[in-house]
N, C-alpha and C. Protein backbone atom coordinates (compact mmCIF):
# COMPACT_ATOMS: atom_id res chain seq x y z
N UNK A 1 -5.21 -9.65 -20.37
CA UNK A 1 -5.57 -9.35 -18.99
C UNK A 1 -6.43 -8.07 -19.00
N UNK A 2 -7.46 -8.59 -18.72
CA UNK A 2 -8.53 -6.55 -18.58
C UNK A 2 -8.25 -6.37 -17.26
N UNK A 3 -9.07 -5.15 -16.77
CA UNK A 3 -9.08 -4.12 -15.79
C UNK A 3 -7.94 -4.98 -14.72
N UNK A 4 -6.82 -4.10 -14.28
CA UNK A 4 -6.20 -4.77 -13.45
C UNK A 4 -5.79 -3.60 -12.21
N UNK A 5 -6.17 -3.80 -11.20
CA UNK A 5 -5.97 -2.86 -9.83
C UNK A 5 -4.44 -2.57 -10.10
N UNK A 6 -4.18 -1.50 -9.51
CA UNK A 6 -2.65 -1.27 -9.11
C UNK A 6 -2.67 -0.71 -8.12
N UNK A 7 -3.23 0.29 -7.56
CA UNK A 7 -3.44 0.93 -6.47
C UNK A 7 -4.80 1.09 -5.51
N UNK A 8 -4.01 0.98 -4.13
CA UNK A 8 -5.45 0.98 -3.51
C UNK A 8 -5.16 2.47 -2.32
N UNK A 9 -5.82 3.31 -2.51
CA UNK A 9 -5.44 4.50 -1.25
C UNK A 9 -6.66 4.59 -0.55
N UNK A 10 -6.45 5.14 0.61
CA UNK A 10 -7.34 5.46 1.75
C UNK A 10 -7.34 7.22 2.62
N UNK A 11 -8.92 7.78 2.17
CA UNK A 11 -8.81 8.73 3.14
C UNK A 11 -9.63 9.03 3.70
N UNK A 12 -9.54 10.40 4.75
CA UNK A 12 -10.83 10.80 5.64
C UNK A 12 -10.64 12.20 5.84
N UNK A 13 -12.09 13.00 5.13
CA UNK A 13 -12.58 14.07 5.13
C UNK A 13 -13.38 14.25 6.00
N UNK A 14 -14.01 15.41 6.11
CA UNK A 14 -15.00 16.06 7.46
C UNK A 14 -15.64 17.27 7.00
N UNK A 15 -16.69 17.59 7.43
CA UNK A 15 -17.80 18.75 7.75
C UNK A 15 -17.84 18.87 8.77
N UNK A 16 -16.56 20.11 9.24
CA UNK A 16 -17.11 20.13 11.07
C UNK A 16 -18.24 20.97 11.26
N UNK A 17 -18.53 21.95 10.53
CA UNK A 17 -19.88 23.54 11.11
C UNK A 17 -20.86 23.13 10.17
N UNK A 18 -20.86 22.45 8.82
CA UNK A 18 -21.99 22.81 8.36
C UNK A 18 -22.77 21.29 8.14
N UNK A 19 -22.30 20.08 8.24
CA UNK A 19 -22.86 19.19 8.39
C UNK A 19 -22.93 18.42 6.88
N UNK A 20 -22.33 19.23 5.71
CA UNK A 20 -22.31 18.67 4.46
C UNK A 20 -21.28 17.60 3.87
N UNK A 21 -22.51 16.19 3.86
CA UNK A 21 -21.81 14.96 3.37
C UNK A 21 -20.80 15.32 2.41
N UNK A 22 -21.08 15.97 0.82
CA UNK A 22 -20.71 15.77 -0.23
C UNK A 22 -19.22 16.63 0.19
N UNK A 23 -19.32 17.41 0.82
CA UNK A 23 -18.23 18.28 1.55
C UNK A 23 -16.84 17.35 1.73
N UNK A 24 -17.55 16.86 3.17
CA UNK A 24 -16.66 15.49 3.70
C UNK A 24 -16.16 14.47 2.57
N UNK A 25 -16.75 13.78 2.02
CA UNK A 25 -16.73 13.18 0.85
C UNK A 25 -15.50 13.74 -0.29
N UNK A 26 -15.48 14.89 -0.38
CA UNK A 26 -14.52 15.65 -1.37
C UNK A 26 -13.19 15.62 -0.37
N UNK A 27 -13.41 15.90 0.64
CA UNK A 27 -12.45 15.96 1.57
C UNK A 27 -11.63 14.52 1.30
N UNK A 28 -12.54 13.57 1.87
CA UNK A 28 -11.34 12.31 1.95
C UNK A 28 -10.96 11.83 0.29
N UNK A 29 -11.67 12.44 -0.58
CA UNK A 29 -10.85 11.92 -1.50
C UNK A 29 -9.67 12.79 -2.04
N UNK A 30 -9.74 14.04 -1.45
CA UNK A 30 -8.20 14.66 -1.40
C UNK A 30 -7.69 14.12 -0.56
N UNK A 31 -7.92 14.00 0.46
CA UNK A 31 -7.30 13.38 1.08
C UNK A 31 -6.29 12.46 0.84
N UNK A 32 -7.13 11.02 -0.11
CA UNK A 32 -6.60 9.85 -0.65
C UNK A 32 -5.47 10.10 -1.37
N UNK A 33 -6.08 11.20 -2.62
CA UNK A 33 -5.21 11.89 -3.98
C UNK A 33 -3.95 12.13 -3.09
N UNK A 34 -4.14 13.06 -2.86
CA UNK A 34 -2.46 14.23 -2.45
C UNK A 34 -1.95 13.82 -0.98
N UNK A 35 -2.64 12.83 -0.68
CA UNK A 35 -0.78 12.35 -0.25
C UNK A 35 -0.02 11.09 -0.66
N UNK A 36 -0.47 11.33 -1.99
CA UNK A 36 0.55 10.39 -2.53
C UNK A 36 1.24 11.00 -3.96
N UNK A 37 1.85 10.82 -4.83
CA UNK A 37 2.32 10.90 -6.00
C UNK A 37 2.95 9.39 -6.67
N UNK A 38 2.01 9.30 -7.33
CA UNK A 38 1.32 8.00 -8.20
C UNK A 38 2.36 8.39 -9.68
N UNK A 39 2.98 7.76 -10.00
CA UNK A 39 3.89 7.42 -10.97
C UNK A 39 3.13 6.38 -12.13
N UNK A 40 2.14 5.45 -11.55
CA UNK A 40 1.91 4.22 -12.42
C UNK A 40 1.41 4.45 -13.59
N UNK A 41 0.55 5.59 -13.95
CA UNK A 41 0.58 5.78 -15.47
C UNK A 41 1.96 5.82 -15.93
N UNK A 42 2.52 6.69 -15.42
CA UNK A 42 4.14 6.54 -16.56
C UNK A 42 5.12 5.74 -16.30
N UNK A 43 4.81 4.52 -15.57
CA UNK A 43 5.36 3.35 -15.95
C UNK A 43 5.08 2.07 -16.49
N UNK A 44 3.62 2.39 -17.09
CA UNK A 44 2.90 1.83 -17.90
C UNK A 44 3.18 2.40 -19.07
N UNK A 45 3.65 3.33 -19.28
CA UNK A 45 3.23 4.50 -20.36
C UNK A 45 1.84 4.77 -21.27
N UNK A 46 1.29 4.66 -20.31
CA UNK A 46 -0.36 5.09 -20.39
C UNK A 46 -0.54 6.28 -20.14
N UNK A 47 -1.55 6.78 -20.83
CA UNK A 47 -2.01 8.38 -20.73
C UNK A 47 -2.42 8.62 -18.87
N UNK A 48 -3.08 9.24 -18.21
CA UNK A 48 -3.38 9.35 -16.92
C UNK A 48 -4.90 9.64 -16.83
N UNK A 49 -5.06 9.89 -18.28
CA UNK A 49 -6.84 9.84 -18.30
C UNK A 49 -7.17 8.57 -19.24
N UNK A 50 -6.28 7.58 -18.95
CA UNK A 50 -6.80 6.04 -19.45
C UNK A 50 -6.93 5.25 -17.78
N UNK A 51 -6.66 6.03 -16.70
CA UNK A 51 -6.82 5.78 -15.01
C UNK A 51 -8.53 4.87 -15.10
N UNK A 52 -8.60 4.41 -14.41
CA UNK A 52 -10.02 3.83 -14.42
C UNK A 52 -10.19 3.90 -13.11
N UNK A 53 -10.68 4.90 -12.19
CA UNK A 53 -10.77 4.88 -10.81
C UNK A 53 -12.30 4.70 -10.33
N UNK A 54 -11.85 3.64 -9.17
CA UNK A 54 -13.23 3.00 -8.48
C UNK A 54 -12.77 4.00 -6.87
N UNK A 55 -14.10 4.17 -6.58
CA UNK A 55 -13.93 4.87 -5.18
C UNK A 55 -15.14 4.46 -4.50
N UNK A 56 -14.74 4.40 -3.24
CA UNK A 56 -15.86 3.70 -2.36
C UNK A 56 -15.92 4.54 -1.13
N UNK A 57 -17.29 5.39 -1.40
CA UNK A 57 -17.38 6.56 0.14
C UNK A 57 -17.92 5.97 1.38
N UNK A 58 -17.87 6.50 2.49
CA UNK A 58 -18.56 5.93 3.50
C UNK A 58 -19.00 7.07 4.61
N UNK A 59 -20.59 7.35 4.68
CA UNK A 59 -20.64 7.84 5.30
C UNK A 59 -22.53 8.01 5.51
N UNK A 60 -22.24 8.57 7.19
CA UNK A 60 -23.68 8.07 7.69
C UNK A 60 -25.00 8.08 6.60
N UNK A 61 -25.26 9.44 6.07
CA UNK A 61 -26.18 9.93 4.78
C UNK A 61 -25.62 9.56 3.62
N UNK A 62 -25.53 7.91 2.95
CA UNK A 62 -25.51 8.56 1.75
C UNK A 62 -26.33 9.21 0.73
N UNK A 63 -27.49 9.19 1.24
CA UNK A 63 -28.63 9.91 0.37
C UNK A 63 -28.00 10.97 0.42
N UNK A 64 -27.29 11.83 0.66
CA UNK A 64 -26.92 13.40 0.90
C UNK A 64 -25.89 13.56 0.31
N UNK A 65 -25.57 12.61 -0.60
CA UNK A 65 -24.24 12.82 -1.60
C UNK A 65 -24.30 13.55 -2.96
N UNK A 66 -23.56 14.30 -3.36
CA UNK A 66 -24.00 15.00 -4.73
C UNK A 66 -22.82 13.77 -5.37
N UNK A 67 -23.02 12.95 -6.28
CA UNK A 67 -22.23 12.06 -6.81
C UNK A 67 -21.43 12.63 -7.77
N UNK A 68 -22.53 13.69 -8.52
CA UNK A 68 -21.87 14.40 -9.76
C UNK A 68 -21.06 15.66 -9.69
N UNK A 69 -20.79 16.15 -8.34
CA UNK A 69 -20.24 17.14 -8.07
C UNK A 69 -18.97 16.78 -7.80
N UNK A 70 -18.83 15.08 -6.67
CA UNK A 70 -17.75 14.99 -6.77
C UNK A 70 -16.54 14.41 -7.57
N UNK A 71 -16.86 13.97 -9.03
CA UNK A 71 -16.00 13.80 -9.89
C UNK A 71 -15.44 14.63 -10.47
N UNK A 72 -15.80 16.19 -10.01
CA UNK A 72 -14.54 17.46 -10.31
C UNK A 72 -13.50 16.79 -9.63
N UNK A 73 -13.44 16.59 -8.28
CA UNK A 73 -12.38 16.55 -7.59
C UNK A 73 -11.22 15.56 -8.25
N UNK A 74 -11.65 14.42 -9.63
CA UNK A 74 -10.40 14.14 -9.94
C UNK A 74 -9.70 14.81 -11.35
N UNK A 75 -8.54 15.20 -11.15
CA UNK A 75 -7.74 15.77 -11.89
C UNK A 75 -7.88 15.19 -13.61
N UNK A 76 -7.93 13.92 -13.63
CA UNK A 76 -7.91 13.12 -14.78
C UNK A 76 -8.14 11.40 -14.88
N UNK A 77 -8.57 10.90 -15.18
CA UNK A 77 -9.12 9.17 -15.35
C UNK A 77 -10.59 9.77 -14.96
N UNK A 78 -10.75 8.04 -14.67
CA UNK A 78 -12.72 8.05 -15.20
C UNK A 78 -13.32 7.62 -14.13
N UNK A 79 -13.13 8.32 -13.02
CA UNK A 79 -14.13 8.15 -11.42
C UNK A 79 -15.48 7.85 -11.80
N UNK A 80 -15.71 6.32 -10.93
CA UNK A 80 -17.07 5.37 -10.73
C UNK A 80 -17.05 5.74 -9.08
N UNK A 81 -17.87 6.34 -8.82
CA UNK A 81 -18.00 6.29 -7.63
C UNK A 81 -19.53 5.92 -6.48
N UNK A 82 -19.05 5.00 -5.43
CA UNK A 82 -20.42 4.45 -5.14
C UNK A 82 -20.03 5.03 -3.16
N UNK A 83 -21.44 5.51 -2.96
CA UNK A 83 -21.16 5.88 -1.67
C UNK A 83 -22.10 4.87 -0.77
N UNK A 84 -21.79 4.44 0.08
CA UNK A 84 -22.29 3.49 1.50
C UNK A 84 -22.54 4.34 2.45
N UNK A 85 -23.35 3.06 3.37
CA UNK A 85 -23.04 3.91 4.77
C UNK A 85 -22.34 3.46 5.63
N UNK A 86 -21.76 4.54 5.98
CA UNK A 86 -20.18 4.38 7.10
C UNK A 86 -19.46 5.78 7.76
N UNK A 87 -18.81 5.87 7.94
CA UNK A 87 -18.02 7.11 8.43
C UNK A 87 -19.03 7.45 9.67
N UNK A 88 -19.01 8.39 10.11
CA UNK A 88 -19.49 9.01 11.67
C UNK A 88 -20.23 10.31 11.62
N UNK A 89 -20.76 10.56 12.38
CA UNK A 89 -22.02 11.67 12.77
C UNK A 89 -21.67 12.15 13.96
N UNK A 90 -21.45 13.37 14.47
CA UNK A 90 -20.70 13.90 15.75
C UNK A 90 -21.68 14.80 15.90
N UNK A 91 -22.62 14.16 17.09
CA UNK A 91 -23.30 15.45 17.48
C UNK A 91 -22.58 16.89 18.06
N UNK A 92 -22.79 18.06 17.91
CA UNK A 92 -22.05 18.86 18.12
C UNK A 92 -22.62 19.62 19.31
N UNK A 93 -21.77 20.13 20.20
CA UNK A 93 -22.15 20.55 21.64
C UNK A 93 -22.81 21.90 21.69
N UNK A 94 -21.73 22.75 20.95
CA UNK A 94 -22.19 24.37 21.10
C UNK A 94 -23.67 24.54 20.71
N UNK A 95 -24.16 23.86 19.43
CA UNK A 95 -25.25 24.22 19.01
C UNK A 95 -26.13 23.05 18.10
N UNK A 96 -27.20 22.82 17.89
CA UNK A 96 -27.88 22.23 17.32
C UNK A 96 -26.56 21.75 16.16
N UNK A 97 -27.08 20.06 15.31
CA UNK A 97 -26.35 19.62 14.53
C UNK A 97 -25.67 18.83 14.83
N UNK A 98 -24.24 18.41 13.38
CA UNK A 98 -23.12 17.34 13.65
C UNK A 98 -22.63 17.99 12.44
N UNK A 99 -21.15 17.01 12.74
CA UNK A 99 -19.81 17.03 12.60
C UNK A 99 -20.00 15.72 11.77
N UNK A 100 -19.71 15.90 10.28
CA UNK A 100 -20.22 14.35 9.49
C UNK A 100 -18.16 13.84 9.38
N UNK A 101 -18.26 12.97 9.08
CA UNK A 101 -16.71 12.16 9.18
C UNK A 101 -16.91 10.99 8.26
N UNK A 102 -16.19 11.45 6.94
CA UNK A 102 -16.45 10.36 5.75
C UNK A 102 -14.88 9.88 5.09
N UNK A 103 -14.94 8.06 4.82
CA UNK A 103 -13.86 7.42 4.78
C UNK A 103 -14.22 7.33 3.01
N UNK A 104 -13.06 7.15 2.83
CA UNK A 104 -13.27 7.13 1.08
C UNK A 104 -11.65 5.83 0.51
N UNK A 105 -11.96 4.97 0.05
CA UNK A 105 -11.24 3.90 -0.45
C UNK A 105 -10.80 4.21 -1.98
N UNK A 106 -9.71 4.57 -2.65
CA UNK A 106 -9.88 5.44 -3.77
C UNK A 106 -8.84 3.68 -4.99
N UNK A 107 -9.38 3.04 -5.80
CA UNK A 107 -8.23 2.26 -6.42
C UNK A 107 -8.19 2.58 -7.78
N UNK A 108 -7.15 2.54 -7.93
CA UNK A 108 -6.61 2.71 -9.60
C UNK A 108 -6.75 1.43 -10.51
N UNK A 109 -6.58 1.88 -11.12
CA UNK A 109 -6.42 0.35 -12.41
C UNK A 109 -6.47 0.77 -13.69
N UNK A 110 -5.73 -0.16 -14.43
CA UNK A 110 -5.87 0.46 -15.69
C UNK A 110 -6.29 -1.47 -16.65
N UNK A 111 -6.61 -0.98 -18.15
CA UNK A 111 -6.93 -2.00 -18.86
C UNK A 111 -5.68 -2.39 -19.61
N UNK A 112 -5.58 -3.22 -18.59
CA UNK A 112 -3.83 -3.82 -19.08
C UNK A 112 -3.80 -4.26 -20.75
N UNK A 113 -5.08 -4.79 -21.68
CA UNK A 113 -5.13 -4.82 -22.91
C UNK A 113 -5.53 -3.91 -24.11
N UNK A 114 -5.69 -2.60 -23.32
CA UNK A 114 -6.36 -1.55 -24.21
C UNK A 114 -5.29 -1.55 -25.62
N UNK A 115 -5.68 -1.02 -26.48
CA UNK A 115 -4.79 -0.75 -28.16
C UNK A 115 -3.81 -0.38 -27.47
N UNK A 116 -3.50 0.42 -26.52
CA UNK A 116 -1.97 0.81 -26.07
C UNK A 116 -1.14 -0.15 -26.30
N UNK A 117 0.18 -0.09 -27.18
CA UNK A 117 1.08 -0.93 -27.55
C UNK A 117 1.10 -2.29 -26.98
């Protein structure tokens, strides 16, 4: 059996003052991360950087994504990440600009046949 999903999480980050996608973007995928505590590497007994994570951003600009900036944000496994357009644009009242609002789909999986025992 190759690549097999185990987890699917969902979150939503924001740029309220400065309008930066990649911002928002980092946001919902903490978002996704920490509120959960994910056990499934060690009940696989797989390392946690054998993780194979697919993430799917959404938000109005994705031309305005730094792609490579945001794979700091994971701790360990091997973030593929592809950004769309989706999430929201909030024009903002006080002053020139917006308020960007980005959804991020984060799934795990691992290679259920790797050499691992």
């Amino acid at each position: 059996m190759p690549k097999q999903r185990l987890v699917t999480q969902f979150g939503m980050g924001t740029s309220i003052r400065s309008g930066n996608y990649t911002e928002a973007c980092a946001r919902a995928i903490r978002d996704a991360l920490w509120h959960h505590s994910l056990n499934v590497a060690e009940a696989f007994d797989f390392p946690k950087e054998a993780m194979l994570i697919d993430v799917e951003l959404g938000v109005q600009r994705p031309d305005l994504v730094d792609i490579a900036a945001l794979t700091g944000v994971f701790p360990y496994g091997q973030p593929t990440i592809t950004v769309v357009k989706g999430g929201l644009d909030i024009p903002r009242r006080e002053k020139p600009g917006w308020s960007v609002v980005a959804n991020a789909a984060v799934m795990v999986s691992f290679d259920m046949e790797s050499t691992h025992g």
